[in-house]
C-alpha atoms as a PDB file:
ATOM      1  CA  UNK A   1       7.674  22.078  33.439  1.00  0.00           C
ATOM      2  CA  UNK A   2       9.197  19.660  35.719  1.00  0.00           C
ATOM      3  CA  UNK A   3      12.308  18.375  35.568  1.00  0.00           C
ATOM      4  CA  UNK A   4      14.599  16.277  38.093  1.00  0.00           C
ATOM      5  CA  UNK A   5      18.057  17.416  38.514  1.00  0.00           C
ATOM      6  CA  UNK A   6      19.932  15.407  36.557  1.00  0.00           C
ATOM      7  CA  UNK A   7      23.210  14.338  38.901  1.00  0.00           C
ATOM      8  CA  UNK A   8      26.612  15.323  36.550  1.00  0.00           C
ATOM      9  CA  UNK A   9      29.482  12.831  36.763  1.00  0.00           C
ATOM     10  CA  UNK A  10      32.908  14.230  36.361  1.00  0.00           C
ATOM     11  CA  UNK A  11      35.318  12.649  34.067  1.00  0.00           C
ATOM     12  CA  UNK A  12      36.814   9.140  35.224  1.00  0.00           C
ATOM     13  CA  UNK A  13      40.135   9.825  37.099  1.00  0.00           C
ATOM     14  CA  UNK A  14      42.706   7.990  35.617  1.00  0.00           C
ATOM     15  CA  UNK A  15      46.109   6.785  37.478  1.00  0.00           C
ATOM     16  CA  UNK A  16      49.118   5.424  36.067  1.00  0.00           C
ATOM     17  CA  UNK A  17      46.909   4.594  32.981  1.00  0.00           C
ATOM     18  CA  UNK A  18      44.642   2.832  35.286  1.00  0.00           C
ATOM     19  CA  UNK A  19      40.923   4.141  35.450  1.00  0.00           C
ATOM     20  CA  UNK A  20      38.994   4.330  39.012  1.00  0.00           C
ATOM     21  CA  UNK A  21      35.729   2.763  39.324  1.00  0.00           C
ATOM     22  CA  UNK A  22      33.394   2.659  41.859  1.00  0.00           C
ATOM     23  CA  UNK A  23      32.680  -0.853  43.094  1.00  0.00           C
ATOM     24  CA  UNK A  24      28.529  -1.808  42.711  1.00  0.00           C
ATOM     25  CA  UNK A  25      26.473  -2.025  45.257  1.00  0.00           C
ATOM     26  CA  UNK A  26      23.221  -4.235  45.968  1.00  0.00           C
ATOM     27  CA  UNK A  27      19.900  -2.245  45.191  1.00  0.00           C
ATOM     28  CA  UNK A  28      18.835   0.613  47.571  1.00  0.00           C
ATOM     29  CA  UNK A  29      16.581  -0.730  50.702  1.00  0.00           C
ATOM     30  CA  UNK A  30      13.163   1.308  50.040  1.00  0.00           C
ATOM     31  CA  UNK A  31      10.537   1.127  52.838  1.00  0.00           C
ATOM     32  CA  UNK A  32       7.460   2.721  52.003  1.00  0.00           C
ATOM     33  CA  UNK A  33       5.430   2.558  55.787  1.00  0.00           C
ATOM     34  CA  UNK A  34       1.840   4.484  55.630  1.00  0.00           C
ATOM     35  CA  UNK A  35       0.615   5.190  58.910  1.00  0.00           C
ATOM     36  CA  UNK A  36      -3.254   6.067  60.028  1.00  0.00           C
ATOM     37  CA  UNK A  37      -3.459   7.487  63.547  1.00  0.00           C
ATOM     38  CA  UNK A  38      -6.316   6.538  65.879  1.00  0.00           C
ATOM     39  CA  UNK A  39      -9.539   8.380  64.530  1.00  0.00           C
ATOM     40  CA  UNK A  40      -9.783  11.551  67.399  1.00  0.00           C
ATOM     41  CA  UNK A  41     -13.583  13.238  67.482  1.00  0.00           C
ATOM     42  CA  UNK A  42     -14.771  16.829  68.265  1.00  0.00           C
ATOM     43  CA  UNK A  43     -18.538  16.992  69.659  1.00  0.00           C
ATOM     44  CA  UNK A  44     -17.846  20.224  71.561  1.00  0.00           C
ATOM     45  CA  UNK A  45     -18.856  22.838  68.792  1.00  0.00           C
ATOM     46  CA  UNK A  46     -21.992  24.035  67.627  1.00  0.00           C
ATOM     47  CA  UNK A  47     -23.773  23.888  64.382  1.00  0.00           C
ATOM     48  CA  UNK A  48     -23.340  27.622  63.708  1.00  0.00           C
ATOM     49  CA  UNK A  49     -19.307  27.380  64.314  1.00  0.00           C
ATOM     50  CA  UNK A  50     -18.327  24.478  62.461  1.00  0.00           C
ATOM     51  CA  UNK A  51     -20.136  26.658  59.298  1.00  0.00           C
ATOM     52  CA  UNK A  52     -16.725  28.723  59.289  1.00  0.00           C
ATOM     53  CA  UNK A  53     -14.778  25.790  58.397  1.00  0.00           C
ATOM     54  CA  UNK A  54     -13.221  25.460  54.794  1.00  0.00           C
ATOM     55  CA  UNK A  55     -13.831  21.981  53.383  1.00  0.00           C
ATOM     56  CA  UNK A  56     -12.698  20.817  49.817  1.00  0.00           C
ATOM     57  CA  UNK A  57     -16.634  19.163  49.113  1.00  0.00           C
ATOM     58  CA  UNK A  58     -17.743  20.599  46.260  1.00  0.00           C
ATOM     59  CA  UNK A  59     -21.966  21.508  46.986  1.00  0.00           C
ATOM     60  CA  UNK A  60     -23.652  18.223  45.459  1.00  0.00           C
ATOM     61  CA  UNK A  61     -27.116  20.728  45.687  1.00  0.00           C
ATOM     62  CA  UNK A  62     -28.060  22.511  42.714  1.00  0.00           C
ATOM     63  CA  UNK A  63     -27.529  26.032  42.429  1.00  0.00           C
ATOM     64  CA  UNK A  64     -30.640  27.530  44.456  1.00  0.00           C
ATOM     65  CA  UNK A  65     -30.265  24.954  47.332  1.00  0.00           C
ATOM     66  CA  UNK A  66     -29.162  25.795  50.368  1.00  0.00           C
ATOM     67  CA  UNK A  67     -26.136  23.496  51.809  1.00  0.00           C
ATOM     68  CA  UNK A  68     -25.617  23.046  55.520  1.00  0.00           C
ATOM     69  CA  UNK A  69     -21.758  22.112  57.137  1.00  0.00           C
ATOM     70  CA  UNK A  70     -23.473  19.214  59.822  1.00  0.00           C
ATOM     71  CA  UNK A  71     -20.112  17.440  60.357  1.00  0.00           C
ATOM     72  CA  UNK A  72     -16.677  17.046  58.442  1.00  0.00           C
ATOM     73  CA  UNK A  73     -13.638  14.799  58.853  1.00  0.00           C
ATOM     74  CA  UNK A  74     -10.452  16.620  59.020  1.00  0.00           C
ATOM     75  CA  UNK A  75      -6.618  15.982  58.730  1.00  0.00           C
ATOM     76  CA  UNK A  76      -3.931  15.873  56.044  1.00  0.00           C
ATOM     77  CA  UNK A  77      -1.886  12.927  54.601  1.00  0.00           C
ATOM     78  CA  UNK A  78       1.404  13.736  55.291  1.00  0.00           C
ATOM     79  CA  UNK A  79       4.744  12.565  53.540  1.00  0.00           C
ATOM     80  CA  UNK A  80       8.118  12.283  55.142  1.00  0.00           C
ATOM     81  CA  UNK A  81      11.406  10.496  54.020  1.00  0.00           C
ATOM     82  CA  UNK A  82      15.136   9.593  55.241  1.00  0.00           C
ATOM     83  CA  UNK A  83      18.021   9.454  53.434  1.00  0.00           C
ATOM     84  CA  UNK A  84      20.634   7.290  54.530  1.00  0.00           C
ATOM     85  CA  UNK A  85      23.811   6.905  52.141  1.00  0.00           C
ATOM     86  CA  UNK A  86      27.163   4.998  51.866  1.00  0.00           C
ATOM     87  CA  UNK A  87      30.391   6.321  50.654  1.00  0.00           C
ATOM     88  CA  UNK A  88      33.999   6.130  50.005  1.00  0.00           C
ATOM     89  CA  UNK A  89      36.237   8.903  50.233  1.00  0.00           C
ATOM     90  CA  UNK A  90      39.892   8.251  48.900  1.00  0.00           C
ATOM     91  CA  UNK A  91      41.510  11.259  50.063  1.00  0.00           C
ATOM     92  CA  UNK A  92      44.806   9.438  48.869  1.00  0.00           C
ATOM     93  CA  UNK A  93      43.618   9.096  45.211  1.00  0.00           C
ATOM     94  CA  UNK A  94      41.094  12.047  45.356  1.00  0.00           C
ATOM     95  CA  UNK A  95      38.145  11.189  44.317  1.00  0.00           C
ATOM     96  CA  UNK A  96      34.966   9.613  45.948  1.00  0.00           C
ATOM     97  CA  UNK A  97      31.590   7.192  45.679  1.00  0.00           C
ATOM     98  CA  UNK A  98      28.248   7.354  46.681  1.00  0.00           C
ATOM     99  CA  UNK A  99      25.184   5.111  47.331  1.00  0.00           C
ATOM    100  CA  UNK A 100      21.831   5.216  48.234  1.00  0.00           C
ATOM    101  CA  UNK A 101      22.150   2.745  51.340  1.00  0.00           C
ATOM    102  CA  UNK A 102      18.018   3.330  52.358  1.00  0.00           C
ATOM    103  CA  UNK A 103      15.354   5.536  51.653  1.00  0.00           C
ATOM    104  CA  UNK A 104      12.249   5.133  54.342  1.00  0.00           C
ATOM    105  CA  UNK A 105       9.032   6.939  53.312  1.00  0.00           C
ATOM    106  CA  UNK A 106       6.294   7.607  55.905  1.00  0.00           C
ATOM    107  CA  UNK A 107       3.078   8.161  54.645  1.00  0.00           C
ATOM    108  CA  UNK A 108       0.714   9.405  57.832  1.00  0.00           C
ATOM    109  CA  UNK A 109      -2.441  10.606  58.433  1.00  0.00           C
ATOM    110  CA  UNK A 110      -4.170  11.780  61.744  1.00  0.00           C
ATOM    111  CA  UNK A 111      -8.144  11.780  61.206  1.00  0.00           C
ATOM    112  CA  UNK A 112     -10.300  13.431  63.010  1.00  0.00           C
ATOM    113  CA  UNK A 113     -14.375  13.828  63.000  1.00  0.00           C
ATOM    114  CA  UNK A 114     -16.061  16.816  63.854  1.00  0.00           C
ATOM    115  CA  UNK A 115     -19.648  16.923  64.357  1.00  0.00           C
ATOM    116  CA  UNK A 116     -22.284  19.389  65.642  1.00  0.00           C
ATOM    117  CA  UNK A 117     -22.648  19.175  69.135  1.00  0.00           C
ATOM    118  CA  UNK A 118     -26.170  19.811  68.663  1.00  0.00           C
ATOM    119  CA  UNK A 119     -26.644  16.761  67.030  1.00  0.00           C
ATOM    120  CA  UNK A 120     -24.596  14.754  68.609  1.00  0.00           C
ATOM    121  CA  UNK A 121     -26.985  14.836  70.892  1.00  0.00           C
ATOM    122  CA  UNK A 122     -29.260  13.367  68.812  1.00  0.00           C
ATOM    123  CA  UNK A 123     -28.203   9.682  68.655  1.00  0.00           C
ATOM    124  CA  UNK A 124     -30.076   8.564  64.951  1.00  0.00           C
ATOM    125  CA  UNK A 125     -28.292  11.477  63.562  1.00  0.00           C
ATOM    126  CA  UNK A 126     -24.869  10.605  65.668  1.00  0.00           C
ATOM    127  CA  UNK A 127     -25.036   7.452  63.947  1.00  0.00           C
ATOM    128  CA  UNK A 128     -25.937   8.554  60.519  1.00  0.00           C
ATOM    129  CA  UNK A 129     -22.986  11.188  60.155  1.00  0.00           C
ATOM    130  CA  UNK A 130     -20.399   9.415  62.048  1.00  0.00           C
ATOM    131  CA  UNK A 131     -20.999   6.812  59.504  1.00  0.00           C
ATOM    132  CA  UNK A 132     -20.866   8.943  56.711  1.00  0.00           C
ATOM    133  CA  UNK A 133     -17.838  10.769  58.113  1.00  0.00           C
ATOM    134  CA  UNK A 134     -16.176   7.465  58.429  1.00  0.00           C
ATOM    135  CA  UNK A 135     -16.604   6.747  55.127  1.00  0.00           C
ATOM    136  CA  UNK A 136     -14.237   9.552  54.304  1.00  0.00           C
ATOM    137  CA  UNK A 137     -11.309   7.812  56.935  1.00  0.00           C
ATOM    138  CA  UNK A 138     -12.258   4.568  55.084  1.00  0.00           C
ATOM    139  CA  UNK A 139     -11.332   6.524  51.537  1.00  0.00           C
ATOM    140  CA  UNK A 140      -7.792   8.368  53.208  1.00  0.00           C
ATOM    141  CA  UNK A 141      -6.722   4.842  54.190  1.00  0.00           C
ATOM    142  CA  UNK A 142      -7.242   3.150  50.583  1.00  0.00           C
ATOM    143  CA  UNK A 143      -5.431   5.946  49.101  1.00  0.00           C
ATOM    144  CA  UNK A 144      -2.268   6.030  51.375  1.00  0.00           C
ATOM    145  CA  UNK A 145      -2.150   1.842  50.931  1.00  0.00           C
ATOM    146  CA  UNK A 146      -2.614   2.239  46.852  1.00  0.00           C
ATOM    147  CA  UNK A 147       0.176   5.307  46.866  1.00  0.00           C
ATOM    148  CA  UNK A 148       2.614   3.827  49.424  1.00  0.00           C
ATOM    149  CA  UNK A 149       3.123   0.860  46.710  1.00  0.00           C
ATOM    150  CA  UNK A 150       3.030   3.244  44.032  1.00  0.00           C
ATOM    151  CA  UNK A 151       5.723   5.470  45.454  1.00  0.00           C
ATOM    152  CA  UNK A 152       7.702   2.881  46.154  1.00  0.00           C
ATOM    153  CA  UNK A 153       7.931   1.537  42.439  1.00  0.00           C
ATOM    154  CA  UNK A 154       8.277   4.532  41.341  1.00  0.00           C
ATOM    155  CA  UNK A 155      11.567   5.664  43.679  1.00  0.00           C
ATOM    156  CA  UNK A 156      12.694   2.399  42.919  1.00  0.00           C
ATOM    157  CA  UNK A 157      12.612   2.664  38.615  1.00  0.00           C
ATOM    158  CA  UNK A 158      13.956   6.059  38.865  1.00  0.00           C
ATOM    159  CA  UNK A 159      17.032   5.053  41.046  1.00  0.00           C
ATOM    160  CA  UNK A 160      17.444   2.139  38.971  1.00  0.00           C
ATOM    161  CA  UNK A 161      17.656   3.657  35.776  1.00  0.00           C
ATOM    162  CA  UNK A 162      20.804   5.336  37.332  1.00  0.00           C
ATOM    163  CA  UNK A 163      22.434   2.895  39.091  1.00  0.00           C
ATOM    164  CA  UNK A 164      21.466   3.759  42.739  1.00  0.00           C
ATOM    165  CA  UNK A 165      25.281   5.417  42.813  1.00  0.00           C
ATOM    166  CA  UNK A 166      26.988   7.720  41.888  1.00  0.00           C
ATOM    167  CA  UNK A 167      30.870   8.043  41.049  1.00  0.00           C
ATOM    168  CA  UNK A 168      33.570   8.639  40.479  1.00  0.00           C
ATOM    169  CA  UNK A 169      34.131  12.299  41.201  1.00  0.00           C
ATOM    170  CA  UNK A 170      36.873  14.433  42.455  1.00  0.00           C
ATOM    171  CA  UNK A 171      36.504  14.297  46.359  1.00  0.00           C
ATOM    172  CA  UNK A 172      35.789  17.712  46.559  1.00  0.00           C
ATOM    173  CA  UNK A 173      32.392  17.349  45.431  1.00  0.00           C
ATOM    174  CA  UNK A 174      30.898  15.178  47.739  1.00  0.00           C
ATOM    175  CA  UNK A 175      28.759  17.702  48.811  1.00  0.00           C
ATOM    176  CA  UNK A 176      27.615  18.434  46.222  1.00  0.00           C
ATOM    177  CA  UNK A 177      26.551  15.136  45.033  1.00  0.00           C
ATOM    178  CA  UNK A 178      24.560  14.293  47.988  1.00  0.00           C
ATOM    179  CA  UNK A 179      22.819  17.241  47.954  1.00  0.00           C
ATOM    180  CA  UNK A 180      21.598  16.753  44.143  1.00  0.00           C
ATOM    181  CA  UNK A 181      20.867  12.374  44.940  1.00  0.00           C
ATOM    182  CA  UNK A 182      18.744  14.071  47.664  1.00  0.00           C
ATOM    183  CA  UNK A 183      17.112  16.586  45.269  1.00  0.00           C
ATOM    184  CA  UNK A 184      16.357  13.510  43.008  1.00  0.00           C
ATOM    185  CA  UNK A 185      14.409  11.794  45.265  1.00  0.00           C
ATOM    186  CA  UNK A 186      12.831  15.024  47.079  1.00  0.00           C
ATOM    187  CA  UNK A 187      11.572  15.644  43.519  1.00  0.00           C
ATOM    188  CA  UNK A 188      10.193  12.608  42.601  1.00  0.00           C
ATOM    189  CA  UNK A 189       8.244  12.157  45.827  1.00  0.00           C
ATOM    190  CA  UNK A 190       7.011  15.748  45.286  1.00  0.00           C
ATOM    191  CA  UNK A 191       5.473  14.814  41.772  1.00  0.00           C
ATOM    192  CA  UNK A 192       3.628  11.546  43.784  1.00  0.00           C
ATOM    193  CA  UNK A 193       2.808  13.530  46.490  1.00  0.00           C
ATOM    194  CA  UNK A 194       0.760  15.949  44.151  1.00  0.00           C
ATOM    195  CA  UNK A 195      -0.715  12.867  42.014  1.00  0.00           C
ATOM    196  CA  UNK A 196      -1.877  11.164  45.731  1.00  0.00           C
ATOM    197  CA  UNK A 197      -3.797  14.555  46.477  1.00  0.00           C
ATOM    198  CA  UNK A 198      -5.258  14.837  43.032  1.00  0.00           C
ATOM    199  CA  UNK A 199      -6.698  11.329  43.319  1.00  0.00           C
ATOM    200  CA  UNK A 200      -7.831  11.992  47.136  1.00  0.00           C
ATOM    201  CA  UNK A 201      -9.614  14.716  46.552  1.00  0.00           C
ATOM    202  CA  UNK A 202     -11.393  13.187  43.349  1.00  0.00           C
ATOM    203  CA  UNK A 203     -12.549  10.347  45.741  1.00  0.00           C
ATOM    204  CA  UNK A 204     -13.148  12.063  48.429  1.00  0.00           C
ATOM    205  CA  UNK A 205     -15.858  14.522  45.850  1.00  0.00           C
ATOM    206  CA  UNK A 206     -17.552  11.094  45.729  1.00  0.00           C
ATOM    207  CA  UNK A 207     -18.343  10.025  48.913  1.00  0.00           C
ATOM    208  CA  UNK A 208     -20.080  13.539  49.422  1.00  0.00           C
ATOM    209  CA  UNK A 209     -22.500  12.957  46.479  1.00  0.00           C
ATOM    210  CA  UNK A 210     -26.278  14.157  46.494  1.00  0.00           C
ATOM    211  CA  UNK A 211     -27.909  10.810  47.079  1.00  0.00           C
ATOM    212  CA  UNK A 212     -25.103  10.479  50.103  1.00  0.00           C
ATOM    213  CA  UNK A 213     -26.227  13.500  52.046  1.00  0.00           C
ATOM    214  CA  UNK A 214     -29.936  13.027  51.401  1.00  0.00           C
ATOM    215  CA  UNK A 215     -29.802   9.306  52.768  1.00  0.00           C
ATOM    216  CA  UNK A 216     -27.697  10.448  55.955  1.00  0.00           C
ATOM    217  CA  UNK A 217     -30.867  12.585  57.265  1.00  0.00           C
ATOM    218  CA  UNK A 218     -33.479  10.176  55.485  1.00  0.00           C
ATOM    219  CA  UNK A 219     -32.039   7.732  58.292  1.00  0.00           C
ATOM    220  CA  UNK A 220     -33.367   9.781  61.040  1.00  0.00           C
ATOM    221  CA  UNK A 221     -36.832  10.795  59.868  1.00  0.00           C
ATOM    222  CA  UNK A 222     -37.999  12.069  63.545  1.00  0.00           C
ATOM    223  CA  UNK A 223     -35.075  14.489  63.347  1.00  0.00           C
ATOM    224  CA  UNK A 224     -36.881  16.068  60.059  1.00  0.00           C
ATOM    225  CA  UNK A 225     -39.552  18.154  62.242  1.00  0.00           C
ATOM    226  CA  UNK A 226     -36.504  19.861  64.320  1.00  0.00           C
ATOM    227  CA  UNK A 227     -34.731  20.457  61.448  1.00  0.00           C
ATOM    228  CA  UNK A 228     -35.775  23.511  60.421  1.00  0.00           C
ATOM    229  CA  UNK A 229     -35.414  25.683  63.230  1.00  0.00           C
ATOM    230  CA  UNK A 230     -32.187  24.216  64.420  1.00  0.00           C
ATOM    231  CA  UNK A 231     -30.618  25.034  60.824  1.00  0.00           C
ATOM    232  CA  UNK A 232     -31.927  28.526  60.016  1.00  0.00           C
ATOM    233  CA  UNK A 233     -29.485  30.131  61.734  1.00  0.00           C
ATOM    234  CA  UNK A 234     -26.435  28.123  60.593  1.00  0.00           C
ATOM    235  CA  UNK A 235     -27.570  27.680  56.614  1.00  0.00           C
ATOM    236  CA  UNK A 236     -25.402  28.936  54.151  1.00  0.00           C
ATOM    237  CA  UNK A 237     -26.552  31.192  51.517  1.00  0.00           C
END
């Protein structure tokens, strides 16, 4: 089950009858900033080597077809955030106040293509699966633009709903409650993080779909008679 860490609030000091409060702060500053690196590509490797490779395509042939790794693109989305936080410490009074000042969330992903040196040499089939390929770059961009507005919201409603600070506590604690606001948002970007990769993987399924891999050679039909003996060492069984 998950659960976020729910941050505990100590009992309101009180002085000479008078109770402490925090003063309130504007809302936290949340930058959400996704990121695709320049597409890198890998011609150097044969047809039998890239067969080693673990890909997440599910086999769109049925189950007595044969399925054949010609190309693949390659590279995880990565997701990586900064904290930044204000604070008050009243070592006089004892007790303290914390903010989330920012939050920036980098969503980044570093494509690359791979594709069978022996057909990269032939240029129809060059064409047809780098254009296939790039269909699955096209797909990891749409996805980190749709999540990075998604996480954002989300981050944002959560803080919200508890006041983007936190206080007051007894001083002592501080380090404590920075560690658990941190643990809040670590959490919540966690359960996004896992809902983005559920909903790449889903679209990336589709790109590789039956009718997708039969047009990408059906575009090259003087490849078809070379076919054969270039793959029958490199076929999967």
């Amino acid at each position: 089950m998950f659960g976020i860490d729910p941050v505990t609030l100590s009992s309101l000091l009180l002085l000479a009858g008078n109770t402490i409060q925090c003063s309130a702060h504007d809302p936290t500053k949340i930058d959400v900033i996704p990121h695709t690196a320049k597409v890198k590509y890998d011609y150097s490797q044969t047809l039998e080597q890239i067969q080693a490779y673990q890909t997440d395509t599910i086999d769109p042939y049925a189950f007595h077809g044969k399925a054949i790794t010609q190309g693949f693109m390659k590279g995880q989305i990565e997701l990586r955030h900064k904290l930044s936080f204000g604070q008050i410490a009243n070592a006089s009074y004892g007790y303290g106040c914390l903010w989330y000042d920012t939050i920036r969330i980098e969503l980044n992903i570093d494509p690359k293509i791979v594709i069978a040196k022996e057909l990269y040499k032939d240029k129809c089939m060059r064409e047809s699966i780098l254009k296939h390929e790039l269909k699955h770059v096209r797909v990891d961009r749409e996805i980190v633009n749709e999540y990075a507005k998604k996480i954002g919201e989300r981050v944002f409603k959560a803080l919200k709903s508890r006041g983007f600070s936190v206080g007051p506590f007894q001083i002592e604690r501080m380090k404590e409650v920075q560690e658990k606001m941190q643990r809040v948002v670590q959490q919540i970007l966690e359960l996004e993080y896992k809902k983005l990769g559920i909903a790449r993987r889903e679209r990336q399924i589709e790109v590789d779909s039956l009718e997708e891999y039969e047009s990408v050679d059906a575009e090259c039909p003087s490849f078809q008679k070379n076919k054969k003996n270039l793959y029958k060492n490199a076929v999967k069984h």
